[in-house]
Protein backbone atom coordinates (compact mmCIF):
# COMPACT_ATOMS: atom_id res chain seq x y z
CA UNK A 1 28.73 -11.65 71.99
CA UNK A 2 26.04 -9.22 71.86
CA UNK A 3 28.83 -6.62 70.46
CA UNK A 4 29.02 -9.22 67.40
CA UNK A 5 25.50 -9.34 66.71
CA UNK A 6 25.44 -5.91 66.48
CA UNK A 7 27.97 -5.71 64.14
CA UNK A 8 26.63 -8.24 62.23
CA UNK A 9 23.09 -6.88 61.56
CA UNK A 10 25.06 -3.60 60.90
CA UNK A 11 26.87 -5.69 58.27
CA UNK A 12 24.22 -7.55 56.94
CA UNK A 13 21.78 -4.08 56.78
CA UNK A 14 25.25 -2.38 54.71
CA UNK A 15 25.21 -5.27 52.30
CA UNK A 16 21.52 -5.45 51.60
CA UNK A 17 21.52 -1.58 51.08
CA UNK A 18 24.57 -1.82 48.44
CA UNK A 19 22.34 -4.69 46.67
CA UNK A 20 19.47 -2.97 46.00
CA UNK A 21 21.16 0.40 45.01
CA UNK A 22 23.56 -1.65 43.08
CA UNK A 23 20.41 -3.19 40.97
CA UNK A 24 18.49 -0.06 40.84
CA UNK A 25 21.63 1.45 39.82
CA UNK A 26 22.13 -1.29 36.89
CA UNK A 27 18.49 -0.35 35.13
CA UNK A 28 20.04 3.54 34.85
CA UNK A 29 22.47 4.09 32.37
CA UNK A 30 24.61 7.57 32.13
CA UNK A 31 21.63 10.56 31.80
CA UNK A 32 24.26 11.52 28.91
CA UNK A 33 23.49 8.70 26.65
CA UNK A 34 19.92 8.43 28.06
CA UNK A 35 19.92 11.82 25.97
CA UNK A 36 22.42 10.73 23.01
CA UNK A 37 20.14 7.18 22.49
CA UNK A 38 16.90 9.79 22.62
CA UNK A 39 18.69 11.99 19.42
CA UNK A 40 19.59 8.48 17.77
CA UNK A 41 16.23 7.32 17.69
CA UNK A 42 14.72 10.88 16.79
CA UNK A 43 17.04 10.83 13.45
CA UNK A 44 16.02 7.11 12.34
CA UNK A 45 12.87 6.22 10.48
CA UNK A 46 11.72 3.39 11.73
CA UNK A 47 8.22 2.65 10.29
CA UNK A 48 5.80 0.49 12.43
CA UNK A 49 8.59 -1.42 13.97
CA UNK A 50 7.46 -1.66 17.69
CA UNK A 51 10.73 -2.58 19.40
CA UNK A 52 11.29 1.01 19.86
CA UNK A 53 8.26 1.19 22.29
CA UNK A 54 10.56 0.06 24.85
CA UNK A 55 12.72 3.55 24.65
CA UNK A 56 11.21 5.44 27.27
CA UNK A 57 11.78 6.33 31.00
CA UNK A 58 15.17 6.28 33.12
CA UNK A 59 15.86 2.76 33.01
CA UNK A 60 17.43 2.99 29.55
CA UNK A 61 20.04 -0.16 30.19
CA UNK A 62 15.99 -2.04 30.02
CA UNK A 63 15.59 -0.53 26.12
CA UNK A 64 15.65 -3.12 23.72
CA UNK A 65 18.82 -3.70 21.88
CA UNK A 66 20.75 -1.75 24.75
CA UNK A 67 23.17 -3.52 27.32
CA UNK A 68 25.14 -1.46 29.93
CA UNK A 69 28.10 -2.43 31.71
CA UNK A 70 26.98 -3.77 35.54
CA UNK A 71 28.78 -1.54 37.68
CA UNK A 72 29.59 1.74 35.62
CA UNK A 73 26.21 1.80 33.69
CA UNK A 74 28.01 3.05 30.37
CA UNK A 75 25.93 1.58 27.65
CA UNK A 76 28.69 -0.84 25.98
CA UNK A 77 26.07 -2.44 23.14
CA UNK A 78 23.71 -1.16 20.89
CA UNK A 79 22.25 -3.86 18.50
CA UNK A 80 19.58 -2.58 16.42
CA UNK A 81 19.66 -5.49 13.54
CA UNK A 82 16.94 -4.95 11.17
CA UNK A 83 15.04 -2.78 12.70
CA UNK A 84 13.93 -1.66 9.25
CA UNK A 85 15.63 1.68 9.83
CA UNK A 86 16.23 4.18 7.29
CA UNK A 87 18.16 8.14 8.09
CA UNK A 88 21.21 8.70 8.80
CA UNK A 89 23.38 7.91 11.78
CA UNK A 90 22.90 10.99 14.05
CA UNK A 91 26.26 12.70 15.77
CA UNK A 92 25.02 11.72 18.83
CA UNK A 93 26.43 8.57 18.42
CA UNK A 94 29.80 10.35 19.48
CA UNK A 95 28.69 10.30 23.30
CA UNK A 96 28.26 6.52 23.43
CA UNK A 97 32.18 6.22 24.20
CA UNK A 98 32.31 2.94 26.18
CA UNK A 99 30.78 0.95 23.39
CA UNK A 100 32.50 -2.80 22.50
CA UNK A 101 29.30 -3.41 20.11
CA UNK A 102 27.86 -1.60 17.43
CA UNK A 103 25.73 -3.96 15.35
CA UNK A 104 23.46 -2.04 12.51
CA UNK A 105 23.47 -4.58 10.12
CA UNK A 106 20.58 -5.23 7.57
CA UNK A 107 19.02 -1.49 7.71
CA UNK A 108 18.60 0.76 5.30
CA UNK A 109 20.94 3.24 6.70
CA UNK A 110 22.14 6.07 4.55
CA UNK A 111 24.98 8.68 5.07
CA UNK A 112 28.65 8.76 6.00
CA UNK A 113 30.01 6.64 8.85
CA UNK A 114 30.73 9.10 11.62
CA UNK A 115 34.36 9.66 12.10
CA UNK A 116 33.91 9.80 15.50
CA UNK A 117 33.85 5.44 15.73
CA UNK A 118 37.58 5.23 15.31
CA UNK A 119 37.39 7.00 18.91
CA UNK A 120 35.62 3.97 20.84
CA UNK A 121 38.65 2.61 22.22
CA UNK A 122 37.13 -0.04 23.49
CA UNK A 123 35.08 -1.59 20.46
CA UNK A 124 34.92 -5.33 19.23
CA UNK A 125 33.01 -5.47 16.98
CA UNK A 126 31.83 -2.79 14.31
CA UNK A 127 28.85 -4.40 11.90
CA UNK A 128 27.08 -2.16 9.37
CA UNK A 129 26.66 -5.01 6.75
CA UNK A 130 23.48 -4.39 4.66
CA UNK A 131 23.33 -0.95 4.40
CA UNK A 132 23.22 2.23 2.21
CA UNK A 133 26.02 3.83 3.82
CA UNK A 134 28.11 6.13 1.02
CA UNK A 135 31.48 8.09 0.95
CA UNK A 136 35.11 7.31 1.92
CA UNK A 137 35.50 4.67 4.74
CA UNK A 138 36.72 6.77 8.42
CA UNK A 139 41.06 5.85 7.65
CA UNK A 140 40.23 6.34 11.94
CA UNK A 141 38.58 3.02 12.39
CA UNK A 142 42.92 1.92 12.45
CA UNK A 143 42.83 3.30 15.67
CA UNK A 144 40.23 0.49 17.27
CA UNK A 145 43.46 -1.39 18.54
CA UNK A 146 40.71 -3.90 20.03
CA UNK A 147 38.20 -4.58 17.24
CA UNK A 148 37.60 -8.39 16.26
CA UNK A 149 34.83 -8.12 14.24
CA UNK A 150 35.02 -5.40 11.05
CA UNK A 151 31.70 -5.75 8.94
CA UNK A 152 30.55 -3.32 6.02
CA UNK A 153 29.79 -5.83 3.61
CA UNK A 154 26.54 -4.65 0.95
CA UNK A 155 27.24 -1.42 1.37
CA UNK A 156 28.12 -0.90 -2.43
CA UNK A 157 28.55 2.88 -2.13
CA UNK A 158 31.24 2.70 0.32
CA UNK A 159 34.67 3.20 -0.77
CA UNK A 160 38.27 2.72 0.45
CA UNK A 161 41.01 4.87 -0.24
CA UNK A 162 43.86 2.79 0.94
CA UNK A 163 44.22 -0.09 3.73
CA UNK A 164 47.47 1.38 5.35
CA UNK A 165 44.83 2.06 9.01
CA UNK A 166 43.28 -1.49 8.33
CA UNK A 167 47.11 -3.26 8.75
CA UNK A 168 47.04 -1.29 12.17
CA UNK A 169 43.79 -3.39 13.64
CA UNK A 170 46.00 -6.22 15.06
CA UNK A 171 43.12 -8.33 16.43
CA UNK A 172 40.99 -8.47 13.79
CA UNK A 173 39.50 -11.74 12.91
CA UNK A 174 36.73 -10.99 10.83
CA UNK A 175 36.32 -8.86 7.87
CA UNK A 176 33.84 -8.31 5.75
CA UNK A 177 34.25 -5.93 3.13
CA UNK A 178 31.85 -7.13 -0.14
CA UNK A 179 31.04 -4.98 -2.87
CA UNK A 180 32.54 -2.08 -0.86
CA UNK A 181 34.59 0.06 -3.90
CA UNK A 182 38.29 -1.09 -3.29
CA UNK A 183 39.55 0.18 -7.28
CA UNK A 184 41.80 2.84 -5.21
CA UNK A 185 43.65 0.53 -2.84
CA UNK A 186 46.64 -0.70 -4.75
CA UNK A 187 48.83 -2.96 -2.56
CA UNK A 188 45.68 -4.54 -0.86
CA UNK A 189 47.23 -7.73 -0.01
CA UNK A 190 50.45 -6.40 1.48
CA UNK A 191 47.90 -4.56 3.93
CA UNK A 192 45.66 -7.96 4.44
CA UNK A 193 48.72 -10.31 5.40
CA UNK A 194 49.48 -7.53 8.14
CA UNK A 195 46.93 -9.14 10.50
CA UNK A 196 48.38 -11.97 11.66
CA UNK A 197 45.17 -12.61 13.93
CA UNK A 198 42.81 -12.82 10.69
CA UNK A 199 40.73 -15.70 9.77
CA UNK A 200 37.79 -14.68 7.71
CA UNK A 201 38.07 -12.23 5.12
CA UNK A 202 35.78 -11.63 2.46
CA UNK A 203 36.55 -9.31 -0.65
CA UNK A 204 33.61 -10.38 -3.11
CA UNK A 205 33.19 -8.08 -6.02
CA UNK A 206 35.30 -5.54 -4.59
CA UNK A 207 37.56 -4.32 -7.83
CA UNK A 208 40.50 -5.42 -6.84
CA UNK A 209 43.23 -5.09 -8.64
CA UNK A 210 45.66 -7.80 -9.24
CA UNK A 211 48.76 -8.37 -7.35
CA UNK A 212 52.62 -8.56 -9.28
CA UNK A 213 54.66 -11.47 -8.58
CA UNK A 214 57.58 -9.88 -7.13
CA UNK A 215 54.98 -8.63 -3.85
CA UNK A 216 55.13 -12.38 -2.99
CA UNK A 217 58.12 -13.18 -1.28
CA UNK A 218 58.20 -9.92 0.75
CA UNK A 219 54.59 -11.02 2.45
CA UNK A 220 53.72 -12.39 5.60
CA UNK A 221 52.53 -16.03 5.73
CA UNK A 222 52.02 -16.16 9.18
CA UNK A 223 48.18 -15.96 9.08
CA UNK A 224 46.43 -18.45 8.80
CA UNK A 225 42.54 -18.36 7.34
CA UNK A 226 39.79 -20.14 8.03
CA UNK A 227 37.56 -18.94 5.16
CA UNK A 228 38.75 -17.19 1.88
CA UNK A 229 36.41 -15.13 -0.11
CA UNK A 230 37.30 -13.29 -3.24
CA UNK A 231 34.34 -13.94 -5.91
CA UNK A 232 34.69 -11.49 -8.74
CA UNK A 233 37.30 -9.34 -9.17
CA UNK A 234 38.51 -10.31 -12.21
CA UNK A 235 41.78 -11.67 -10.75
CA UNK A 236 44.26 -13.53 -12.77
CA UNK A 237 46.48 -16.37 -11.17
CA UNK A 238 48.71 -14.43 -9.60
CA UNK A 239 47.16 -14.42 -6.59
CA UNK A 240 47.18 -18.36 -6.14
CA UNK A 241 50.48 -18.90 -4.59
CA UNK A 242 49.48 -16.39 -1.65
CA UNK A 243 46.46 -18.32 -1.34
CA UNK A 244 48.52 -21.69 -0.94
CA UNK A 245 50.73 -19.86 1.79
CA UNK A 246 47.75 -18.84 3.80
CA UNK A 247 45.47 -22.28 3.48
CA UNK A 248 47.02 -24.10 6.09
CA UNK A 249 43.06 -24.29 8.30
CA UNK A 250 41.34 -23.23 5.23
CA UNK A 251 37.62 -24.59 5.48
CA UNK A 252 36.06 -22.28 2.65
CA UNK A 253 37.86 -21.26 -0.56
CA UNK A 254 35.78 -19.35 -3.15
CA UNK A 255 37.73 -17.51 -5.85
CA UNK A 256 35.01 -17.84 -8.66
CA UNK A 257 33.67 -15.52 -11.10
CA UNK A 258 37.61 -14.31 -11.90
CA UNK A 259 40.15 -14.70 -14.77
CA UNK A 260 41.94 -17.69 -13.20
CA UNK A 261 44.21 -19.01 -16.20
CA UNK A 262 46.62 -21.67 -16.68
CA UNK A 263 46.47 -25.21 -14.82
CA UNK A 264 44.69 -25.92 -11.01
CA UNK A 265 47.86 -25.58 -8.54
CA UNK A 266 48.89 -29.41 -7.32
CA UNK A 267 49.21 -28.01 -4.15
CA UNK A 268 45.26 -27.00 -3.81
CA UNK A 269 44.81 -30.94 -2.63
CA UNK A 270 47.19 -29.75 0.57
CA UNK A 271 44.23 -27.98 1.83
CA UNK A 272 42.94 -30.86 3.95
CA UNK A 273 40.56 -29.23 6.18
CA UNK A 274 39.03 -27.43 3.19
CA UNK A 275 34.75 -28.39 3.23
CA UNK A 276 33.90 -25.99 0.14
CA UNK A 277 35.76 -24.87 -2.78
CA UNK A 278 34.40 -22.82 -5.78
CA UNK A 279 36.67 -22.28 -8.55
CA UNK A 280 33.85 -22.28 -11.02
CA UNK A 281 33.67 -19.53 -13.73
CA UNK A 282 37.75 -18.64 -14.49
CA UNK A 283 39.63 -19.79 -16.94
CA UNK A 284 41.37 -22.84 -15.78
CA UNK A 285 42.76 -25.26 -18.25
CA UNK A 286 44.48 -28.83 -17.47
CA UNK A 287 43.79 -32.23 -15.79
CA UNK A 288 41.99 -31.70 -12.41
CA UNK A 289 44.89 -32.58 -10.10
CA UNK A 290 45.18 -35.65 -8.51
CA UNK A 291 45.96 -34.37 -5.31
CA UNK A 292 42.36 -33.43 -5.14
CA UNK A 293 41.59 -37.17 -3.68
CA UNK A 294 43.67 -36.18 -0.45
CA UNK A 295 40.93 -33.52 0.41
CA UNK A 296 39.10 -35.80 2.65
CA UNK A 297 36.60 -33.66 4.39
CA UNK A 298 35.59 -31.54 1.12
CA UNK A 299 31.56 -31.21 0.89
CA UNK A 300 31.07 -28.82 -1.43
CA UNK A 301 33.29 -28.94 -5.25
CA UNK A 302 32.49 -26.49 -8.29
CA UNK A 303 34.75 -26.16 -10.96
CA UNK A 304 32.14 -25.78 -13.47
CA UNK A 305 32.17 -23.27 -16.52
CA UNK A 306 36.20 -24.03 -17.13
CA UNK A 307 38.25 -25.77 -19.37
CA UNK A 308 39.24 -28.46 -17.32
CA UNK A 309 39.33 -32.46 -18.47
CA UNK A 310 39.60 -35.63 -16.43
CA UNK A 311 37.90 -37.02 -13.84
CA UNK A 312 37.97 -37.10 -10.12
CA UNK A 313 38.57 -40.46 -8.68
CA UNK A 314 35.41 -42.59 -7.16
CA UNK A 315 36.41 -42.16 -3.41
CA UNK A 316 36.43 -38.79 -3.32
CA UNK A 317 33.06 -38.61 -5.73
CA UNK A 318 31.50 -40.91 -2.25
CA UNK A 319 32.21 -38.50 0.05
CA UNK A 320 31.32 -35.05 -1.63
CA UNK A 321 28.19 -33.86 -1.31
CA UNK A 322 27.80 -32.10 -4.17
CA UNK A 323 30.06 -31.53 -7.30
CA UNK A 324 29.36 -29.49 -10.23
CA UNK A 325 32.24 -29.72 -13.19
């Protein structure tokens, strides 16, 4: 008996010991990226923003907008959303290797990306929306087999070269690419229907050139998106019949602002979980289809600024909030 008291306290002394190095432990990230976050900060303006204050000492897994993995004490987020920064991303940013968030968005962040982000293998989600980032988009971000998130939207001196790395990203659910230059990417939307795993994508004002006919057949339906964004870019209707394949759990269409022609698809009223649609500002002519009554859960209708006649019927006028035509 007294041999298994013994033992026990032994235990018990073991266990307490592993506790309180483990959670000294967790405050201390890698002295490597203590250094690398130090040369980040030192290459940012940040003005009077104070939530840098917290950047000092050992316990850098404490800093704000830093978490660190429990056990390994790799930092795996940095989230420094408008932080009113301005500068340029500093190389540093190379050493942070375990990262599965990098969220910059709504800076004023100038420069290149770093090519060194297509390395993270273990990113989720990449957001620089609402920057002034310039030159070519890294073709190495196709290499983050595990991103989910893909956001450079307002970052109107970005370009794209092609999307043949973007078809590689086979979890990708959400990407954001507005106003980034897209004039040089050609077959955009054999790229796009690629990601089977997609359900946001928004392409607003991105010069995109307009898709032939004869792509069509040879594309992948399969995915499936939730919201549709492709305000002006000056597309013709080409690109309808590869919107009806892909609405199946559309919720938000907006494909204003383009050079729509000819009549409103019949099979637009098939979208029955669709909530907002803005077709306003194309050149659509023709009766507004009377499929448009089976679109019971639509909110939001604008179909303004066209050259459509008739009149939607007075059940689904009850149930919209708000219709401009």
């Amino acid at each position: 008996m007294l041999d298994f008291n013994f033992l026990f306290c032994v235990v018990s002394i073991l266990c307490i010991s592993l506790l309180c190095g483990e959670s000294s432990h967790m405050n201390k990230c890698v002295e490597s990226e203590r250094k690398a976050l130090l040369k980040i900060k030192d290459a940012l303006i940040h003005g009077r923003d104070k939530r840098f204050t917290s950047w000092r000492g050992e316990e850098c897994c404490k800093w704000e907008g830093i978490s660190c993995d429990n056990f390994t004490s790799y930092v795996t987020r940095l989230d420094l959303n408008d932080f009113g920064l301005t500068g340029k991303l500093d190389s540093s940013i190379c050493e942070l290797r375990h990262l599965t968030s990098l969220s910059l968005q709504e800076n004023q962040l100038g420069g290149k990306i770093p090519n060194c982000i297509g390395s993270f293998s273990h990113l989720i989600e990449l957001n620089l929306h609402g920057n002034e980032l310039v030159g070519v988009v890294p073709p190495s971000l196709g290499n983050l087999s595990n991103l989910q998130t893909l956001d450079l939207g307002l970052n109107s001196y970005l370009s794209v070269n092609d999307f043949e790395w973007l078809s590689h990203l086979s979890n990708l659910r959400q990407l954001d690419l507005t106003m980034v230059i897209l004039s040089l990417v050609v077959d955009w939307l054999s790229s796009i229907s690629k990601i089977s795993s997609l359900s946001e994508l928004h392409l607003s004002d991105c010069r995109l050139h307009n898709i032939t006919l004869k792509s069509i057949p040879h594309l992948n339906s399969s995915i499936s998106l939730k919201s549709l964004d492709l305000r002006g870019n000056n597309l013709n209707s080409s690109i309808l019949p590869w919107i009806i394949s892909v609405s199946k759990t559309l919720t938000d269409l907006d494909i204003s602002y383009n050079s729509l022609q000819q009549s409103i698809p019949y099979e637009f009223g098939n979208m029955i979980f669709l909530q907002h649609l803005d077709l306003s500002y194309n050149e659509l002519q023709g009766s507004i289809p009377k499929s448009f009554n089976s679109m019971c859960q639509l909110k939001e209708l604008y179909l303004n600024s066209n050259k459509l006649s008739g009149q939607l019927s007075d059940n689904i006028q009850n149930y919209v909030v708000q219709i401009i035509i």
